[in-house]
Protein backbone atom coordinates (compact mmCIF):
# COMPACT_ATOMS: atom_id res chain seq x y z
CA UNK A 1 10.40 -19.52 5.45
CA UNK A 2 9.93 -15.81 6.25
CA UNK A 3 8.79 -13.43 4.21
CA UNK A 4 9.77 -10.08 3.38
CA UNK A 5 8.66 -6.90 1.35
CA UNK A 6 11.54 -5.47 -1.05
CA UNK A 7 12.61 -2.45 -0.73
CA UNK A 8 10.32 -1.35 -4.05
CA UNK A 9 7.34 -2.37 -2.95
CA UNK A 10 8.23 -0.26 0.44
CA UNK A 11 8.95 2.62 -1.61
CA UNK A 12 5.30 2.02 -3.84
CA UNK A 13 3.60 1.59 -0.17
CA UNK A 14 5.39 4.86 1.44
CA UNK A 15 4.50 6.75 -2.02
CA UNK A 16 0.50 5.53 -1.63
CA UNK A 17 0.64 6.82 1.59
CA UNK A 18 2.19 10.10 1.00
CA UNK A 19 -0.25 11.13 -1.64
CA UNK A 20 -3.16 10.13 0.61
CA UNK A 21 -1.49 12.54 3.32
CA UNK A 22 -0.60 15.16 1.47
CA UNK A 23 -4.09 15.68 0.06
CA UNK A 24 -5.10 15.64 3.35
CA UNK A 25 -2.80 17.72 5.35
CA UNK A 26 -4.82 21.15 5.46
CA UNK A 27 -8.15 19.70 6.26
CA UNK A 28 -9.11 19.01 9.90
CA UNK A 29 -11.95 16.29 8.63
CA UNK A 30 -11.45 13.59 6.46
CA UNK A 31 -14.21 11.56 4.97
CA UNK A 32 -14.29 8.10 5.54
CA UNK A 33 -14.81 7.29 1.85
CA UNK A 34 -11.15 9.02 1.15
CA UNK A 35 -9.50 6.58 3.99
CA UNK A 36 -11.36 3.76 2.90
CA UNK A 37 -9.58 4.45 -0.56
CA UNK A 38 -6.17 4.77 0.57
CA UNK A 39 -6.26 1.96 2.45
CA UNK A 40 -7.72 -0.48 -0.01
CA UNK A 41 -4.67 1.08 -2.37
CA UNK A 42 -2.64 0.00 0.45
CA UNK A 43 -4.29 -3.40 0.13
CA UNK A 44 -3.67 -3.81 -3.59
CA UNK A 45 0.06 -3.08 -3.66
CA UNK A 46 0.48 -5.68 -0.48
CA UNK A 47 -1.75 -7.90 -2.26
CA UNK A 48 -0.01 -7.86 -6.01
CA UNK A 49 3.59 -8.88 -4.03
CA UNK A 50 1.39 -11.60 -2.41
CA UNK A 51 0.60 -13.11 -5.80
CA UNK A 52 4.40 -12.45 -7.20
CA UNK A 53 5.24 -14.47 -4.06
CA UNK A 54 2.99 -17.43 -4.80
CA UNK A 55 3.79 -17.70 -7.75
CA UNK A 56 7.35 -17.34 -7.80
CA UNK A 57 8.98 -20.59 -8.57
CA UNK A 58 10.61 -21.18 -5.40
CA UNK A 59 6.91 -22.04 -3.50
């Protein structure tokens, strides 16, 4: 059975991303601490629909 992200989740993911971007935009450097933060807010979104997936009655 395959997978998929909704279209809301997309939209939450796109948003996280965004904001980490758009504080970003006017500095050359970016410290590894703020990346490492965006991505591990990337991680929690993807991981909540994970859970809603297992535990959706259908699995």
């Amino acid at each position: 059975m395959t997978e998929t992200l909704d279209s809301i989740k997309i939209d939450e993911l796109k948003a996280a991303i965004d904001r980490g971007l758009g504080s970003t935009k006017e500095r050359q450097l970016i410290a590894a601490s703020e990346v490492a933060d965006l991505l591990l807010d990337i991680r929690l979104l993807l991981a909540e629909d994970e859970a809603e997936l297992e535990s959706s009655p259908l699995n």
